[in-house]
N, C-alpha and C. Protein backbone atom coordinates (compact mmCIF):
# COMPACT_ATOMS: atom_id res chain seq x y z
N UNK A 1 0.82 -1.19 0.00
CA UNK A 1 0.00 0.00 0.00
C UNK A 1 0.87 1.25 0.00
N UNK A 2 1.43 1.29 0.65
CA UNK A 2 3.19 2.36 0.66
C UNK A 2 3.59 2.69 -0.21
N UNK A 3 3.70 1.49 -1.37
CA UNK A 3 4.62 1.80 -2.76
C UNK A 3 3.49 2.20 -3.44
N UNK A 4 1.93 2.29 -3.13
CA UNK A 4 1.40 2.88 -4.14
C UNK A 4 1.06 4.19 -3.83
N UNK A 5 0.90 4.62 -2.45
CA UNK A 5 0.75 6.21 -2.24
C UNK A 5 2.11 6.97 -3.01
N UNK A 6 3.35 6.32 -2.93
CA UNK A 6 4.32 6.65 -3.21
C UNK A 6 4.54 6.58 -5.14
N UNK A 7 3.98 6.13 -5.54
CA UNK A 7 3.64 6.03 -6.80
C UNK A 7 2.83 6.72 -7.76
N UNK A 8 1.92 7.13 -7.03
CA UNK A 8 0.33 7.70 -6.98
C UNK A 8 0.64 9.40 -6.63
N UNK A 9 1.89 9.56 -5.45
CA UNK A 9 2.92 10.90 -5.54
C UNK A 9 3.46 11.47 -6.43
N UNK A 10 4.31 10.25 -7.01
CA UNK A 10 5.32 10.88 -8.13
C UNK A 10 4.24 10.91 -9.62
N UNK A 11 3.06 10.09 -9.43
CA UNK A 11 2.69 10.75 -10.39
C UNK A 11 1.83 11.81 -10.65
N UNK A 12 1.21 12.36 -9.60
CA UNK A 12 0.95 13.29 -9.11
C UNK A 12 1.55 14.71 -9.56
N UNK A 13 3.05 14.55 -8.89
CA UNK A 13 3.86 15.99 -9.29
C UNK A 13 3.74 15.79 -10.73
N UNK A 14 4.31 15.22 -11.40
CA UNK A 14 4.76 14.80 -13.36
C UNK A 14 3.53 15.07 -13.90
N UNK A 15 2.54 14.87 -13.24
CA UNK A 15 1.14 15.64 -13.70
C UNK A 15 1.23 17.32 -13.87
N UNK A 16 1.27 17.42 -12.30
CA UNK A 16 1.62 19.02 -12.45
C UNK A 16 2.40 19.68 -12.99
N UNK A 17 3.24 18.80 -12.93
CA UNK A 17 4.36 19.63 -13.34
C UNK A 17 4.19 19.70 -15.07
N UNK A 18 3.51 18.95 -15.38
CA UNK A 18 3.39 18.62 -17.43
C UNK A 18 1.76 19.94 -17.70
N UNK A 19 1.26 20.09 -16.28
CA UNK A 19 -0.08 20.74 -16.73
C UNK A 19 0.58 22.60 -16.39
N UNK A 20 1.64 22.55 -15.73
CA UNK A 20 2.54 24.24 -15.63
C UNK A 20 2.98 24.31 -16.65
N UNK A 21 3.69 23.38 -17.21
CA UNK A 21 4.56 23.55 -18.54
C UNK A 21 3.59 23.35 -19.60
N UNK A 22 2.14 23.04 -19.59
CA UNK A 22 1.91 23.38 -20.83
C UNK A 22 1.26 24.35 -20.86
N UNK A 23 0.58 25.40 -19.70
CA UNK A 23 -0.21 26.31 -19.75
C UNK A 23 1.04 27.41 -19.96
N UNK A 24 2.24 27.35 -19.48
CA UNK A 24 3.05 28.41 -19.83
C UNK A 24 3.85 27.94 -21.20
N UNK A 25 3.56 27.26 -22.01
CA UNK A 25 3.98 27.00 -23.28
C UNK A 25 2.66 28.09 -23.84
N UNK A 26 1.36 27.46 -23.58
CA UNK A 26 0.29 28.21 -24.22
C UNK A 26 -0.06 29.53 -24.18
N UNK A 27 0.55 30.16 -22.46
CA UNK A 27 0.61 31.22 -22.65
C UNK A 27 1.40 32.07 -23.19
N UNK A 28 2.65 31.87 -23.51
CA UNK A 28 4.04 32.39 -24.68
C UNK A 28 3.20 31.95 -26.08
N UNK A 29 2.77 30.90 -26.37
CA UNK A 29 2.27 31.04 -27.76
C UNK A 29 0.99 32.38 -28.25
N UNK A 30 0.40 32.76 -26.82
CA UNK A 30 -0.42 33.77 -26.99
C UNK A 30 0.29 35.21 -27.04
N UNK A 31 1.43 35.14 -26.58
CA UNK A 31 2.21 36.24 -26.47
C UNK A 31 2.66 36.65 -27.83
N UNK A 32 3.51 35.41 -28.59
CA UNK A 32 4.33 35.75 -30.02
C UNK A 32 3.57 35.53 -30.66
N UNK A 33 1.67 35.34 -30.89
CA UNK A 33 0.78 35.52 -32.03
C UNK A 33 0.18 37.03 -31.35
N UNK A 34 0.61 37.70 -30.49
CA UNK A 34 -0.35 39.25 -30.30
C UNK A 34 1.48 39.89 -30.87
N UNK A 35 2.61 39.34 -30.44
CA UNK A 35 3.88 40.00 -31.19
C UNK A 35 3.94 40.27 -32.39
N UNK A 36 3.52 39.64 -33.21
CA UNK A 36 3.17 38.84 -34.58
C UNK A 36 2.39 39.19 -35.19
N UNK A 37 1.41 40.47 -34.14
CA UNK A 37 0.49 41.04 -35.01
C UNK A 37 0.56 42.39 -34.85
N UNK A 38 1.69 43.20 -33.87
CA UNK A 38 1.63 43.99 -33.76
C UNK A 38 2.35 45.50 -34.98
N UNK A 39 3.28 44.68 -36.09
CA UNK A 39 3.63 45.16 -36.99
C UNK A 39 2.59 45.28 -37.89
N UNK A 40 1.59 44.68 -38.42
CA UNK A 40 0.74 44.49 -39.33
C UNK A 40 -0.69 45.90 -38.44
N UNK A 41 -0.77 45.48 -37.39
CA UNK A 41 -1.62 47.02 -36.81
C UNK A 41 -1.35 47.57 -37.25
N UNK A 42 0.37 48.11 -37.07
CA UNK A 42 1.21 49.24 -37.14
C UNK A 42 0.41 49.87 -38.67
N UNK A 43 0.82 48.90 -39.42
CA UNK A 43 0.76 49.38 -40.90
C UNK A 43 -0.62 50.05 -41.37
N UNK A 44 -1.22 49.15 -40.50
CA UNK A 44 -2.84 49.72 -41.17
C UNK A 44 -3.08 50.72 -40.21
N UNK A 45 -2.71 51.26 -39.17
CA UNK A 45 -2.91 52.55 -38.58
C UNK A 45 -2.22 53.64 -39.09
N UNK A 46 -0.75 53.52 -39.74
CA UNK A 46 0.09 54.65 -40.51
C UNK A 46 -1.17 54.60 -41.81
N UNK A 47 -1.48 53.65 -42.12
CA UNK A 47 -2.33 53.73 -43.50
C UNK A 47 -3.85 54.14 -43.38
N UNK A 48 -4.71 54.37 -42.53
CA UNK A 48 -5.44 54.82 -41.64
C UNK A 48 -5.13 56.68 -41.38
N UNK A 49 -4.12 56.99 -40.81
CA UNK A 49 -3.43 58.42 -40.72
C UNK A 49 -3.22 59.11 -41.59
N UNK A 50 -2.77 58.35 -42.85
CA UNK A 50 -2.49 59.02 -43.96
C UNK A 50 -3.75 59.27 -44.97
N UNK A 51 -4.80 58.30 -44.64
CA UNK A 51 -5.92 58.46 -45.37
C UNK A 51 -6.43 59.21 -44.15
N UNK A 52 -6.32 60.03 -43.47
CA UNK A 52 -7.20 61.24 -42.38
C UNK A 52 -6.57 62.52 -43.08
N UNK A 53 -5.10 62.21 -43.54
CA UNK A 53 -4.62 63.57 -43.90
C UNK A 53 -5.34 64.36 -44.91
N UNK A 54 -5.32 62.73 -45.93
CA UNK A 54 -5.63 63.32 -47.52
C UNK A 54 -7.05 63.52 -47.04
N UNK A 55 -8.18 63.57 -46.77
CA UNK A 55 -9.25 63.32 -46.36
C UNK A 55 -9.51 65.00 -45.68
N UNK A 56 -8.88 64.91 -44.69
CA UNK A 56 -8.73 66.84 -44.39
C UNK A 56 -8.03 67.64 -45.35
N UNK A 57 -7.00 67.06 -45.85
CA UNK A 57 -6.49 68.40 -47.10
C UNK A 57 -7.63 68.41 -48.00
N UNK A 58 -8.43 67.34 -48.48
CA UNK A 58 -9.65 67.71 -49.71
C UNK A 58 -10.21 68.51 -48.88
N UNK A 59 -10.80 68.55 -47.75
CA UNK A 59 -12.27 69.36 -47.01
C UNK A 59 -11.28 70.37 -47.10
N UNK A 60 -9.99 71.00 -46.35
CA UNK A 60 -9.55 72.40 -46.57
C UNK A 60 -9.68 72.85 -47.88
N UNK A 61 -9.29 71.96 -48.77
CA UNK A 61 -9.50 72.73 -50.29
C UNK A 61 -10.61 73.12 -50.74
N UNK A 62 -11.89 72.08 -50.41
CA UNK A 62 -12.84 72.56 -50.69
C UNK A 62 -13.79 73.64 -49.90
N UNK A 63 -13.41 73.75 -48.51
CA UNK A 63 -14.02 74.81 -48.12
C UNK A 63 -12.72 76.42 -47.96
N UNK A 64 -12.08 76.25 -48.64
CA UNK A 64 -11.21 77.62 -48.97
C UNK A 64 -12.42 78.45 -49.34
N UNK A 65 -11.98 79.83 -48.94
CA UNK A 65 -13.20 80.80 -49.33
C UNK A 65 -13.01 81.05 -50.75
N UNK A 66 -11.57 81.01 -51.36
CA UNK A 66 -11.86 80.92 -52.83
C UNK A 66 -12.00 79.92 -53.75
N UNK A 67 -12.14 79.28 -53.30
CA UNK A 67 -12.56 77.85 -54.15
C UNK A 67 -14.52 77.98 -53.84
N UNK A 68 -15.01 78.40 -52.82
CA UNK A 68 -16.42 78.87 -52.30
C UNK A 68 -16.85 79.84 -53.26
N UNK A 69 -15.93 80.99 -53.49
CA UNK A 69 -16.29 81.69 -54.54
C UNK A 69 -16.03 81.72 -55.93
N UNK A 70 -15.19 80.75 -56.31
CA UNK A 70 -15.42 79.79 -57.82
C UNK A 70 -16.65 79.17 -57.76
N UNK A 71 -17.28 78.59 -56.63
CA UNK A 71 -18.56 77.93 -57.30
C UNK A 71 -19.84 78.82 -57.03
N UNK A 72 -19.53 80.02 -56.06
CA UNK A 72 -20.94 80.66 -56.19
C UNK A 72 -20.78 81.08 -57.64
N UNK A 73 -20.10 81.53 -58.11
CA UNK A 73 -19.83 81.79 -59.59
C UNK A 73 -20.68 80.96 -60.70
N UNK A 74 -20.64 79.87 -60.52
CA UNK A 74 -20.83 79.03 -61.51
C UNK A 74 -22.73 78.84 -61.53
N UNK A 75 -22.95 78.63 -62.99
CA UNK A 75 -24.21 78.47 -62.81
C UNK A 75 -25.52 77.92 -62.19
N UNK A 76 -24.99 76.68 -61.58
CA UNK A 76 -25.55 75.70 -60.86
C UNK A 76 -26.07 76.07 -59.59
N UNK A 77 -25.08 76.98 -59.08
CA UNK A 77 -25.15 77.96 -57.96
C UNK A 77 -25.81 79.08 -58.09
N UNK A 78 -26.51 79.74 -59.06
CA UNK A 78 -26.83 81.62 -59.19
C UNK A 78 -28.05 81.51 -58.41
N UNK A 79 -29.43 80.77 -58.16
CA UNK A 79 -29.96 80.68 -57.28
C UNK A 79 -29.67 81.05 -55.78
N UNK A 80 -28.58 81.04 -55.34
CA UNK A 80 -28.10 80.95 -54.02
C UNK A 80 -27.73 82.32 -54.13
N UNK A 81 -28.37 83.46 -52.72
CA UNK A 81 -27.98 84.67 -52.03
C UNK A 81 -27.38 84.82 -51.09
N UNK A 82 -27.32 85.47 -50.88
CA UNK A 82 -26.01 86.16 -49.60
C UNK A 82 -27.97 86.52 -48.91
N UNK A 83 -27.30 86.11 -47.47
CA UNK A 83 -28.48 86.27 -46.25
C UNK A 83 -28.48 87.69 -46.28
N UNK A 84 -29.40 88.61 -46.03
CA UNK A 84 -29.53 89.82 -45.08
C UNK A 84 -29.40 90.01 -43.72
N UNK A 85 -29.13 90.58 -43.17
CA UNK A 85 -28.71 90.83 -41.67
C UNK A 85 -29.79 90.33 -40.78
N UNK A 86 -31.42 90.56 -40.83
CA UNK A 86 -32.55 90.29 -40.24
C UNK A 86 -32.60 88.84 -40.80
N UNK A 87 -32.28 88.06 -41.28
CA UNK A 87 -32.32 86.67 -41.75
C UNK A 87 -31.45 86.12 -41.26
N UNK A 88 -30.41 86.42 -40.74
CA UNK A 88 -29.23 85.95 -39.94
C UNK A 88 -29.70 85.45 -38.43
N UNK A 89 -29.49 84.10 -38.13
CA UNK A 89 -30.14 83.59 -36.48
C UNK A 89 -28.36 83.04 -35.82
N UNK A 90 -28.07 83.67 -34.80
CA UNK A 90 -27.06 83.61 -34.03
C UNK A 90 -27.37 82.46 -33.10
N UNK A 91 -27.03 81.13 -32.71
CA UNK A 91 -27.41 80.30 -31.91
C UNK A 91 -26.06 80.35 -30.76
N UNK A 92 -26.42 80.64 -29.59
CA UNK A 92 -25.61 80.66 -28.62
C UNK A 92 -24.76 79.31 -28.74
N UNK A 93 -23.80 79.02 -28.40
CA UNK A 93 -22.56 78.11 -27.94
C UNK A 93 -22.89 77.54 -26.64
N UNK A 94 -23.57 76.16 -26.51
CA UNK A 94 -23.93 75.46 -25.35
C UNK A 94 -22.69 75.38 -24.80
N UNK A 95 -22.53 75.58 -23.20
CA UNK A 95 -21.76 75.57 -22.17
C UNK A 95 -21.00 74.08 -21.80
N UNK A 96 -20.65 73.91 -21.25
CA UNK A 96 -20.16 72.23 -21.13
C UNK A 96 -21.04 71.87 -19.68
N UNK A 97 -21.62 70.59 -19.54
CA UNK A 97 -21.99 70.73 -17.93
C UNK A 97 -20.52 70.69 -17.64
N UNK A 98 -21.44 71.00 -16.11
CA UNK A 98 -19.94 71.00 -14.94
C UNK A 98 -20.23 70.02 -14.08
N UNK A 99 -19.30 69.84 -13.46
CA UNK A 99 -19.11 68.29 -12.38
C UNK A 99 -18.98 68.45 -11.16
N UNK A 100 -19.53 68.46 -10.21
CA UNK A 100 -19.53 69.07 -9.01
C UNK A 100 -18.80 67.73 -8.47
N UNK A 101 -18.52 68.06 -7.23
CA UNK A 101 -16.92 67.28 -6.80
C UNK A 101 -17.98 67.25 -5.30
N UNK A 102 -17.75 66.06 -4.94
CA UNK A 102 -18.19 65.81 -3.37
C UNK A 102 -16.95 66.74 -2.86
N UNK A 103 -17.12 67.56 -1.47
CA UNK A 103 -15.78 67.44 -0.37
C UNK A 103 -15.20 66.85 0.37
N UNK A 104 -16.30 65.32 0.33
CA UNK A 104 -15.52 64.17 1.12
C UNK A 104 -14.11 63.92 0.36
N UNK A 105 -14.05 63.43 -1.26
CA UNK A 105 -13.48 63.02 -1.86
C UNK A 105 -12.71 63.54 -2.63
């Protein structure tokens, strides 16, 4: 009965010890497939940035005030007036809320 608690021990640890070594095998394999992907992010976020640039340089070009007044120009546009002053509606600039702070904390 001795030699089998003693048997039933050692296999015990060789268990554990095979179920540490493979969860930290599995967890390094999770490590060098997020390593492995972190160049390929990279790329599509520089490529991402660069399509924000070109994307804001068109809207600056197109809302330049003279590029605005090349197309009031154009025929498609002659319908369209300049507002009068009494036709003009000023909408106030909403405030930000504010955050009131306990004094406990």
């Amino acid at each position: 009965m001795r030699q089998f608690w003693l048997s039933f021990r050692i296999f015990l640890c060789i268990f554990c010890a095979g179920m540490t070594l493979y969860f930290y095998i599995d967890k390094q394999n999770e490590l060098v497939e997020l390593r492995l992907a972190i160049p390929i992010l990279t790329k599509e976020v520089k490529a991402l940035e660069e399509e924000n640039e070109r994307l804001r340089y068109q809207v600056n070009c197109f809302e330049d005030p003279i590029h605005l007044m090349e197309l009031a120009r154009q025929p498609e546009f002659s319908h369209l007036k300049y507002p009068k002053a009494h036709e003009v509606v000023l909408l106030p600039e909403p405030k930000p809320l504010e955050v009131k702070r306990d004094a406990s904390s």
